[in-house]
Protein backbone atom coordinates (compact mmCIF):
# COMPACT_ATOMS: atom_id res chain seq x y z
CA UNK A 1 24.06 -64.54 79.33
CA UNK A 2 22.97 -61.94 76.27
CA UNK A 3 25.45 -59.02 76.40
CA UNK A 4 25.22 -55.60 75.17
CA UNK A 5 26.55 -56.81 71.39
CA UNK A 6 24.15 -59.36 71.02
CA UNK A 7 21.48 -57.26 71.75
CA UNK A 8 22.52 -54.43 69.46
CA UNK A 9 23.65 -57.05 66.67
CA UNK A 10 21.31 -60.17 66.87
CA UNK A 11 17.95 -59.59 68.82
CA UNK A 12 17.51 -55.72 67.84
CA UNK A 13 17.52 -56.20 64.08
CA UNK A 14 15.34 -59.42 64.92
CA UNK A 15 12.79 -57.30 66.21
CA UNK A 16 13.22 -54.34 63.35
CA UNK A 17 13.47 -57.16 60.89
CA UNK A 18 9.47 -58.03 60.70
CA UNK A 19 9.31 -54.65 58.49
CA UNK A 20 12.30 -55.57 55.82
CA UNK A 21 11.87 -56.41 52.72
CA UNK A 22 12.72 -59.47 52.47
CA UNK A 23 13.07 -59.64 56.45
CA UNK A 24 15.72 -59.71 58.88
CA UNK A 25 18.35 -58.84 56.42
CA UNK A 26 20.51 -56.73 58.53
CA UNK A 27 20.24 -59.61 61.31
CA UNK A 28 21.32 -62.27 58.66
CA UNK A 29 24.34 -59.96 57.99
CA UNK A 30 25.62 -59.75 61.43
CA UNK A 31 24.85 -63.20 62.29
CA UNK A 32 27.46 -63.94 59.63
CA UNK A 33 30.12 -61.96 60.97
CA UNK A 34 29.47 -62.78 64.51
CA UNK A 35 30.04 -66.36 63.11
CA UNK A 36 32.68 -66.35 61.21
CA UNK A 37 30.32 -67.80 58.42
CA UNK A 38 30.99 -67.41 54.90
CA UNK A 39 28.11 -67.89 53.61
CA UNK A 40 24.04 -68.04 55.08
CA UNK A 41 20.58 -68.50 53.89
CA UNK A 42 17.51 -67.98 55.54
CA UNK A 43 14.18 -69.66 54.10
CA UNK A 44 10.71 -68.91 54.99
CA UNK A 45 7.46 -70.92 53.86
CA UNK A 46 4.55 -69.14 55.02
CA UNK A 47 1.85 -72.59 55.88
CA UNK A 48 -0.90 -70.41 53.91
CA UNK A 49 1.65 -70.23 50.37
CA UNK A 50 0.13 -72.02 47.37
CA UNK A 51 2.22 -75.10 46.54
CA UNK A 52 3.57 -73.74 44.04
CA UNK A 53 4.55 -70.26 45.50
CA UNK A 54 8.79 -70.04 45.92
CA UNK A 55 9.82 -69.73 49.54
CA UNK A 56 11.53 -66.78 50.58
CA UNK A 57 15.08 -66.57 50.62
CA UNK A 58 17.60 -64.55 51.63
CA UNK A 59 21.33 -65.11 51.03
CA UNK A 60 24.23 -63.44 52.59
CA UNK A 61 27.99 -63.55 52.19
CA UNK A 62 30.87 -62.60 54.14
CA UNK A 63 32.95 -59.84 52.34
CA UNK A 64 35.21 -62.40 51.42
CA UNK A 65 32.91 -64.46 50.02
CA UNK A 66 30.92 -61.96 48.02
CA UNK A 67 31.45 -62.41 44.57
CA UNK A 68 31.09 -66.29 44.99
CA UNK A 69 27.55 -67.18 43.40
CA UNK A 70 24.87 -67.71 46.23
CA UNK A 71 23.86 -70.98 47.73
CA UNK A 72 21.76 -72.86 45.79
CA UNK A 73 18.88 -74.19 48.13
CA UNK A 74 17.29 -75.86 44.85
CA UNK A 75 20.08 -78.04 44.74
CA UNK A 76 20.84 -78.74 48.30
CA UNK A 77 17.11 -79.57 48.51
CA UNK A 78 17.88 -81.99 45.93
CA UNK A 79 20.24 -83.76 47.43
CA UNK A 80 18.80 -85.73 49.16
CA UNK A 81 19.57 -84.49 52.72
CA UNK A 82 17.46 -84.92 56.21
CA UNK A 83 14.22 -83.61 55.18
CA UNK A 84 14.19 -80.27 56.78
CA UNK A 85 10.52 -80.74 58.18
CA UNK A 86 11.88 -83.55 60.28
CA UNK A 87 14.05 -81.26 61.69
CA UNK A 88 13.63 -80.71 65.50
CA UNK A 89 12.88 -76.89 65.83
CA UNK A 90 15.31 -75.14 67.83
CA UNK A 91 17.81 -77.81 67.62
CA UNK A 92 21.28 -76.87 65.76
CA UNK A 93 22.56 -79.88 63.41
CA UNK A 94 25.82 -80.03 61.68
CA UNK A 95 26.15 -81.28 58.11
CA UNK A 96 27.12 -84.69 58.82
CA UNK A 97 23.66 -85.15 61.19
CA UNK A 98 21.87 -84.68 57.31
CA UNK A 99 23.92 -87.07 55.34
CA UNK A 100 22.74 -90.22 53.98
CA UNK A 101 25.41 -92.69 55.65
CA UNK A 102 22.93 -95.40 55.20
CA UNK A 103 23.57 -95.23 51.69
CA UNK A 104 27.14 -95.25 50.34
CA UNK A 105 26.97 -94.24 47.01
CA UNK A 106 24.09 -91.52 47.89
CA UNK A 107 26.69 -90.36 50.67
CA UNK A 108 29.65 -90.25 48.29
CA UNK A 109 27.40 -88.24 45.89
CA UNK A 110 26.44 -85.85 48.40
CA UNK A 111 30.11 -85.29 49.66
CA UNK A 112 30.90 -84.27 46.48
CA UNK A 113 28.35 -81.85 45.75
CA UNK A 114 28.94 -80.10 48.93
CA UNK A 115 32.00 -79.58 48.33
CA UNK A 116 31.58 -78.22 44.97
CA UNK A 117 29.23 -76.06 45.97
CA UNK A 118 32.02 -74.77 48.56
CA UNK A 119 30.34 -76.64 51.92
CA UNK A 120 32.77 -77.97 54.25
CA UNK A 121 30.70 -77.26 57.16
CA UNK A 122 27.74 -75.89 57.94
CA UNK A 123 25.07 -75.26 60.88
CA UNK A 124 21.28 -76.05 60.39
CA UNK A 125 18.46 -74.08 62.26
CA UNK A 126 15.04 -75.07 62.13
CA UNK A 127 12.07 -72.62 63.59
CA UNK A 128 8.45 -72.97 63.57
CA UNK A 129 5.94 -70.13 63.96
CA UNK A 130 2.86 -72.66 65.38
CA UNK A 131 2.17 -74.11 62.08
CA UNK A 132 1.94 -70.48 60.36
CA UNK A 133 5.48 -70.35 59.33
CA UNK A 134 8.63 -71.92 59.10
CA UNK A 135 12.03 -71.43 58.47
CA UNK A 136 15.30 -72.78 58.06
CA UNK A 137 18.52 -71.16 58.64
CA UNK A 138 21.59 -72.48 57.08
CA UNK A 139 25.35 -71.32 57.64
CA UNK A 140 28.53 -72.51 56.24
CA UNK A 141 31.99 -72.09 55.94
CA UNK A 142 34.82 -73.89 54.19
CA UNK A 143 38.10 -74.56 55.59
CA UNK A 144 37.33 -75.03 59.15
CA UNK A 145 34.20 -75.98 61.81
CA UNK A 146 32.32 -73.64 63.07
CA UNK A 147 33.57 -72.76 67.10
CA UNK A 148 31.54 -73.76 69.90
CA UNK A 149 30.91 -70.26 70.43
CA UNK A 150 29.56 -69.62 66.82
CA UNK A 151 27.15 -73.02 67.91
CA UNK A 152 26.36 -71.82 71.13
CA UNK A 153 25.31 -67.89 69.26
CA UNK A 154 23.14 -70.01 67.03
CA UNK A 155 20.68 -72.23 69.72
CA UNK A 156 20.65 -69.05 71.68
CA UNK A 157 18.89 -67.19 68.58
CA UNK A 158 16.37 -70.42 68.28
CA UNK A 159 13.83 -68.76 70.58
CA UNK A 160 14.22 -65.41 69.52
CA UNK A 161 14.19 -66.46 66.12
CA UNK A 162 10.87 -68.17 66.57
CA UNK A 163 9.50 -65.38 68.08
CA UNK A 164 9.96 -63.05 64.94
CA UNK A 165 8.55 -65.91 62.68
CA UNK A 166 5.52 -65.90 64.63
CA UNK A 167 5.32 -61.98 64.70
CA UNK A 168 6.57 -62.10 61.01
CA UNK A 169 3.41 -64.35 60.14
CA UNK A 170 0.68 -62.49 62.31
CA UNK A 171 2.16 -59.37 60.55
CA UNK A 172 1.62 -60.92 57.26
CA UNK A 173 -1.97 -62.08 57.78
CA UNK A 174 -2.95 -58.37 58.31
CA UNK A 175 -1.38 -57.21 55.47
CA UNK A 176 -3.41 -59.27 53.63
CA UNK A 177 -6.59 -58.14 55.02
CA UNK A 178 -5.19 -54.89 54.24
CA UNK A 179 -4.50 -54.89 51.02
CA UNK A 180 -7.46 -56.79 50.25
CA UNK A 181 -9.47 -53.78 51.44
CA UNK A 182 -7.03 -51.54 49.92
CA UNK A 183 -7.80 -53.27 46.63
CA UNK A 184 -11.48 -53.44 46.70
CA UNK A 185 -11.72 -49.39 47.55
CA UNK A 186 -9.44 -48.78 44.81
CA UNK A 187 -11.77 -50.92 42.21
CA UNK A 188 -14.26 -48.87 43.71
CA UNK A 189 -12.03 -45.38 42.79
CA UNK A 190 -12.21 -44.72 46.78
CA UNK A 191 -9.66 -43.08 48.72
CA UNK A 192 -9.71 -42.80 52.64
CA UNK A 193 -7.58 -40.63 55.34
CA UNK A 194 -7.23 -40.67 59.19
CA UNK A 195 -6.77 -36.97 60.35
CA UNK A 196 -6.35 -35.72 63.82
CA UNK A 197 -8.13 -33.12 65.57
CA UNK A 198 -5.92 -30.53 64.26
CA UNK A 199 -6.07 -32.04 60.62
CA UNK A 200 -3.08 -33.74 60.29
CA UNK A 201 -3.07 -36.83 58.38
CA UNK A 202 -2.45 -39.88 60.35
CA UNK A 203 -2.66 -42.58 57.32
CA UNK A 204 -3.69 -42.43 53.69
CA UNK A 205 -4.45 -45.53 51.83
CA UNK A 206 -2.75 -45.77 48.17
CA UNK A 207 -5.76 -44.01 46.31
CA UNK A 208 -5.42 -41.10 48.06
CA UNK A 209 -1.99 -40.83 48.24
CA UNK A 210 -2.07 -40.48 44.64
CA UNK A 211 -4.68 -37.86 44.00
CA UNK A 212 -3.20 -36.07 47.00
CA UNK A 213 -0.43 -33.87 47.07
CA UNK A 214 1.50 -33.65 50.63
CA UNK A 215 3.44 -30.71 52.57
CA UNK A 216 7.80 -31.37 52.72
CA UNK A 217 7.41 -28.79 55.95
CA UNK A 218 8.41 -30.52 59.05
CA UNK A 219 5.83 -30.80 61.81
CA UNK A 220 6.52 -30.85 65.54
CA UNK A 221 4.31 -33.71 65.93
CA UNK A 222 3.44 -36.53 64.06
CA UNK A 223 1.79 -36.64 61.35
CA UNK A 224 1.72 -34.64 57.46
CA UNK A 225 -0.08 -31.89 55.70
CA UNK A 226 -2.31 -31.93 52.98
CA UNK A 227 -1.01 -29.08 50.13
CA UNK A 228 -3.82 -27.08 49.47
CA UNK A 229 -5.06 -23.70 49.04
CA UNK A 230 -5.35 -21.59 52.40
CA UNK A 231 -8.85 -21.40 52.45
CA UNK A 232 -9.21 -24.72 51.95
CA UNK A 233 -6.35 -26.05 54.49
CA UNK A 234 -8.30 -23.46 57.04
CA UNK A 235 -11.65 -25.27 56.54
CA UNK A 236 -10.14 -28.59 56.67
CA UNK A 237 -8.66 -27.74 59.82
CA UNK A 238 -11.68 -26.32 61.49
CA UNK A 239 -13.62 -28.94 60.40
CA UNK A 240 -11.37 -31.54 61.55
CA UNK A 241 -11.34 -29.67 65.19
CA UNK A 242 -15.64 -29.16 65.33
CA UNK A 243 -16.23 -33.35 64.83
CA UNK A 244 -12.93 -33.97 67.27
CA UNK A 245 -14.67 -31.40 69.17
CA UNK A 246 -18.21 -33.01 69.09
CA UNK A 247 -19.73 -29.62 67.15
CA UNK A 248 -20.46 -31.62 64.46
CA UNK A 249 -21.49 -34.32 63.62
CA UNK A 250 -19.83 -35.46 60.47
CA UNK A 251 -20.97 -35.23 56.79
CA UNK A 252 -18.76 -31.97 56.17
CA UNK A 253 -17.79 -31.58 52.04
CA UNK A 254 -14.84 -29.86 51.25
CA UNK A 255 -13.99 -29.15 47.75
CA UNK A 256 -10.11 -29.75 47.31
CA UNK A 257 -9.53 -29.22 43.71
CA UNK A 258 -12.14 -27.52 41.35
CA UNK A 259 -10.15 -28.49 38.63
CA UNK A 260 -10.57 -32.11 39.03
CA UNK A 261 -14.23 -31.93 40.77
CA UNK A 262 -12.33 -33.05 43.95
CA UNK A 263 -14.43 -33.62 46.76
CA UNK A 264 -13.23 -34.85 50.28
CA UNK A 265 -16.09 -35.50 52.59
CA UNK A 266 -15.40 -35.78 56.85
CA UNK A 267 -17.12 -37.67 59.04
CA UNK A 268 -16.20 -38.37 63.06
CA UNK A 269 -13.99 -41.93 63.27
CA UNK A 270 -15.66 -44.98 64.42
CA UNK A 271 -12.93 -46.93 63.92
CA UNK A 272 -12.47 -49.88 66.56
CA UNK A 273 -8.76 -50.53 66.99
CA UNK A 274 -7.08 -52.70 69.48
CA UNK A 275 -4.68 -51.26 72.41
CA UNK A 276 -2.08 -50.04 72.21
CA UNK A 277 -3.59 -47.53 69.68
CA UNK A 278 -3.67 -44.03 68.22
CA UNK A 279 -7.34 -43.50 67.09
CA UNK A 280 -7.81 -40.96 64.83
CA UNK A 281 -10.69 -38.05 64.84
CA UNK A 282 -12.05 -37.84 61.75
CA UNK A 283 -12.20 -40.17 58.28
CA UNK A 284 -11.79 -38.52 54.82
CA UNK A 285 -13.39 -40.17 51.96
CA UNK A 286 -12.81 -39.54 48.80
CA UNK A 287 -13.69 -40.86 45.26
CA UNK A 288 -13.12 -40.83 41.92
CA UNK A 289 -14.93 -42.28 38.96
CA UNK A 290 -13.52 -45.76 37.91
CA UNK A 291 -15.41 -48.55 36.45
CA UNK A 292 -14.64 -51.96 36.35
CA UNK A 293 -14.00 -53.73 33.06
CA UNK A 294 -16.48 -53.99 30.79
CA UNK A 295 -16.66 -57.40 30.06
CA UNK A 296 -15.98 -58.80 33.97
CA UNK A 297 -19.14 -56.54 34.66
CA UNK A 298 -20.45 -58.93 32.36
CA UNK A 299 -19.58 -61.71 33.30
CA UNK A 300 -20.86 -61.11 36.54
CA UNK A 301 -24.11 -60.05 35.86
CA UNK A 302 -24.49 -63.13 33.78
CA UNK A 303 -23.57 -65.22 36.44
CA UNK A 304 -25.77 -63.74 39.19
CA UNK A 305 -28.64 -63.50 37.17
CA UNK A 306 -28.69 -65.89 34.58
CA UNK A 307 -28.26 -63.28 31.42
CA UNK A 308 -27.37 -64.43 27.89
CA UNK A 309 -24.16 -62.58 26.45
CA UNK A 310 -26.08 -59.88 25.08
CA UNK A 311 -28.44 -59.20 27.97
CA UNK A 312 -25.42 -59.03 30.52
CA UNK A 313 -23.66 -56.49 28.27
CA UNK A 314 -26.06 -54.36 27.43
CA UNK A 315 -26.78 -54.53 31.33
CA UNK A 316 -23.15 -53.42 31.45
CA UNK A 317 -23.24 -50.73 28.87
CA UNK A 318 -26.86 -49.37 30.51
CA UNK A 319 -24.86 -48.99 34.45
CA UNK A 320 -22.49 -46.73 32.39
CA UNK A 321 -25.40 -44.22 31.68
CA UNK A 322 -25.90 -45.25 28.26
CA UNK A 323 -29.39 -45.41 27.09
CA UNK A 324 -31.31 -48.68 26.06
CA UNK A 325 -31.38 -47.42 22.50
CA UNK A 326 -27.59 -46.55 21.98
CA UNK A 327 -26.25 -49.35 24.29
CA UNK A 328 -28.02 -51.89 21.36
CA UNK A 329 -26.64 -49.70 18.55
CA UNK A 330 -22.86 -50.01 20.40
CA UNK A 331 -24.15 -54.13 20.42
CA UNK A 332 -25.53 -53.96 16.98
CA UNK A 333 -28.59 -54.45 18.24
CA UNK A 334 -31.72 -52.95 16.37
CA UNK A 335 -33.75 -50.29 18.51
CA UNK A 336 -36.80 -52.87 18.53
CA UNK A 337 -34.26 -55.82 19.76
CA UNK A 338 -32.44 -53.67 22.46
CA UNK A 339 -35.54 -52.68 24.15
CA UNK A 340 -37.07 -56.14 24.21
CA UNK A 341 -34.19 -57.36 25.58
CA UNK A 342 -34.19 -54.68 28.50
CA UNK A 343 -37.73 -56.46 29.03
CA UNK A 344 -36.26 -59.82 29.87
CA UNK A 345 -33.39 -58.36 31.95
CA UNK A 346 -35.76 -56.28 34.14
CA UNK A 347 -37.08 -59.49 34.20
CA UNK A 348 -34.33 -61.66 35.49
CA UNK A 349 -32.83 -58.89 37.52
CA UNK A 350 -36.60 -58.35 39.57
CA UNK A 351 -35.90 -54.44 38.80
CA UNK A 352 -38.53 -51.99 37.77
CA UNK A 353 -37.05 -50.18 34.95
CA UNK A 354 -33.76 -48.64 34.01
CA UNK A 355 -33.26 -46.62 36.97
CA UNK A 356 -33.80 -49.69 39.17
CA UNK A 357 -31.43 -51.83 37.32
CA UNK A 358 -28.88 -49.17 37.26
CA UNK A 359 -29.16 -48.93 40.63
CA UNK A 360 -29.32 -52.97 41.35
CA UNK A 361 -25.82 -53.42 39.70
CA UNK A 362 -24.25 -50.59 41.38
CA UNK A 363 -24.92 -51.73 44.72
CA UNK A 364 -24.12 -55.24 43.60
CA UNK A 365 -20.69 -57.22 43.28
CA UNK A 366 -20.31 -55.86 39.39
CA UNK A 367 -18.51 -52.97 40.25
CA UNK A 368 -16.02 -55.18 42.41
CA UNK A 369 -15.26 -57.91 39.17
C-alpha cells in the first residue's frame, strides 16, 4: 500500500521527471534517501541511439557521500558482471545474483574492484519501455545490506518506473519531429506563432522568439504579449479577434518593425492536434532572409541535376540575384563562358531562362542543404 510520502517523494517526481534535464533527477534524489543508499545511478539507452551514442546517466549521492567521485558505470560494465540485458525487467537483484561464481579468479577480481570502487552492496533494477527504451537503476551502499523495506520501495517503483520510460521515450520521439521542423523553418529564416483570439501568444518556435521581443506584464490568463507599438499591438489584436471571429479570412500583414522590414502575416489555424488540446486561433508567420551555404547549395544542385562544379555554382550564385554576367566574373568565368554555361544548365535543369531557374531552385531542396 502507496502512502502519502511515496506519492509526494517517488511517483510525483516520476511523473514531473519526463521534462528534466537529464530526467527524473529529483526522483533519483529521494529514492536515495528513502533508501538509505549512498550512492545511485540511473542509465537510459534510448533503442533508436546510434551505437556509438553514450547512454544517459545520472548519478546521485547521499550527503555523506558527496564528495566521493561518482560511480563509474564504464568500469562496472567492464567487469564482467550479468549482462544487464539479461536482466529480468522489474525484477530487483542483489550484487551477488551478478557475480561470476563460475569463475574463481574472475570472481576474486570482481570482489575486489567492488570494493574499491566502495560497493559492498547494491540493488539492480532493470525497466523496459517496449523495446523503445531501457534502463537500469543501480543503488549501493557500503557497510551494511540494504533493508527489506529499502527492497520492497524498489520492486514497488518497477512499474511506475516503466511507465515513465515509456512516456520518457514517446516524449522523445516528438521532440524529434519537432525540432526537425524547427530546424528546417529556421534554414528557411521562418518563424511561426500560435495566438489566441485575443492575441496572446500561445507558442513561438525559436526563430521567432529571437526576432521577437515579449511583454514581463503578468496576464490573468495564459499566455504572453508581443512588445510592440500601440498601434500595432491594437491591430494585432483585432486581427487576431476578426479570423477567431470568422470576419476574416486570413492573409492579414502586419508590419512589426519598419526598421528591420518586419512583416508578420495571420492566417486562421488549421492545425490538427490530438485531445486533450488547446487549439489556437490564428498562425503568425514570419520570415527573414537567410540563405543556405553557398557551396551545400551546390552541392545539391549538382547532385539533383547532374551539374559540373562550375554550372552548380554559378546556379548557386544566379538564386542569390546575381546576374549571369557577374556570377561568371565572381567564378572567373569570361562573359562569353558564363552565359554558355547558363545554356547547358537551363538545359539540365528543364527551366526556361533565369527567372525559371531561379525559381526551380527556390522551390527545390537547395535552400534546405
Amino acid at each position: 500500500m502507496f502512502n502519502h510520502s511515496d506519492q509526494q517523494e517517488l511517483f510525483l517526481p516520476l511523473v514531473e521527471g519526463v521534462h528534466e534535464t537529464p530526467p527524473w533527477g529529483a526522483f533519483m534524489r529521494n529514492l536515495v534517501a528513502r533508501t538509505y543508499a549512498r550512492r545511485a545511478f540511473l542509465i537510459i539507452t534510448l533503442a533508436s541511439a546510434m551505437p556509438t551514442q553514450e547512454p544517459t546517466v545520472i548519478h546521485v549521492s547521499a550527503p555523506r557521500a558527496v564528495k566521493e567521485p561518482p560511480l563509474d558505470f564504464r568500469r562496472l560494465d567492464g567487469l564482467g558482471l550479468h549482462p544487464y540485458g539479461q536482466l529480468r525487467p522489474g525484477r530487483v537483484y542483489a550484487i551477488d545474483e551478478v557475480l561470476d561464481f563460475d569463475n574463481a579468479e574472475r570472481l576474486a577480481f570482481q570482489r575486489a574492484a567492488l570494493a574499491e570502487m566502495g560497493i559492498r552492496y547494491g540493488r539492480w533494477l532493470r525497466v523496459t519501455a517496449g523495446g523503445a527504451a531501457d534502463a537500469w537503476l543501480l543503488l549501493v551502499r557500503e557497510r551494511e545490506d540494504f533493508s527489506s523495506s529499502a527492497v520492497s520501495t524498489l520492486a514497488a517503483i518497477g512499474p511506475h518506473l516503466t511507465a515513465a520510460l515509456r512516456t520518457l521515450a514517446a516524449l522523445t520521439q516528438q521532440r524529434l519531429q519537432t525540432a526537425m521542423a524547427q530546424s528546417a523553418l529556421a534554414r528557411l529564416g521562418v518563424g511561426q506563432l500560435a495566438f489566441d483570439a485575443a492575441g496572446r501568444v500561445m507558442a513561438a518556435d525559436p526563430v521567432a522568439e529571437e526576432l521577437l521581443p515579449y511583454s514581463n506584464a503578468p496576464e490573468a490568463r495564459a499566455g504572453r504579449r508581443l512588445q510592440l507599438l500601440p498601434a500595432v499591438s491594437s491591430a494585432l489584436e483585432q486581427a487576431c479577434a476578426a479570423i477567431a471571429e470568422g470576419r476574416s479570412e486570413g492573409g492579414t500583414l502586419l508590419l512589426l518593425d519598419p526598421s528591420r522590414n518586419l512583416h508578420l502575416l495571420l492566417r486562421k489555424s488549421d492545425l490538427n492536434l490530438p485531445e486533450p488540446r488547446a487549439v489556437p486561433a490564428v498562425i503568425g508567420t514570419l520570415r527573414i532572409a537567410r540563405r543556405e551555404d553557398e557551396r551545400a547549395g551546390a552541392l545539391v544542385l549538382r547532385g539533383i541535376h547532374g551539374l559540373s562544379d562550375r554550372e552548380a555554382a554559378l546556379a548557386e550564385k544566379v538564386s542569390r540575384g546575381e546576374t549571369i554576367t557577374d556570377a561568371g566574373r565572381t567564378l572567373r568565368l569570361t562573359d562569353e563562358t558564363a552565359r554558355n554555361y547558363s545554356k547547358r544548365i537551363y538545359a539540365k535543369t528543364g527551366t526556361q531562362g533565369q527567372a525559371d531557374l531561379v525559381r526551380d531552385i527556390l522551390s527545390g531542396l537547395t535552400p534546405l542543404a
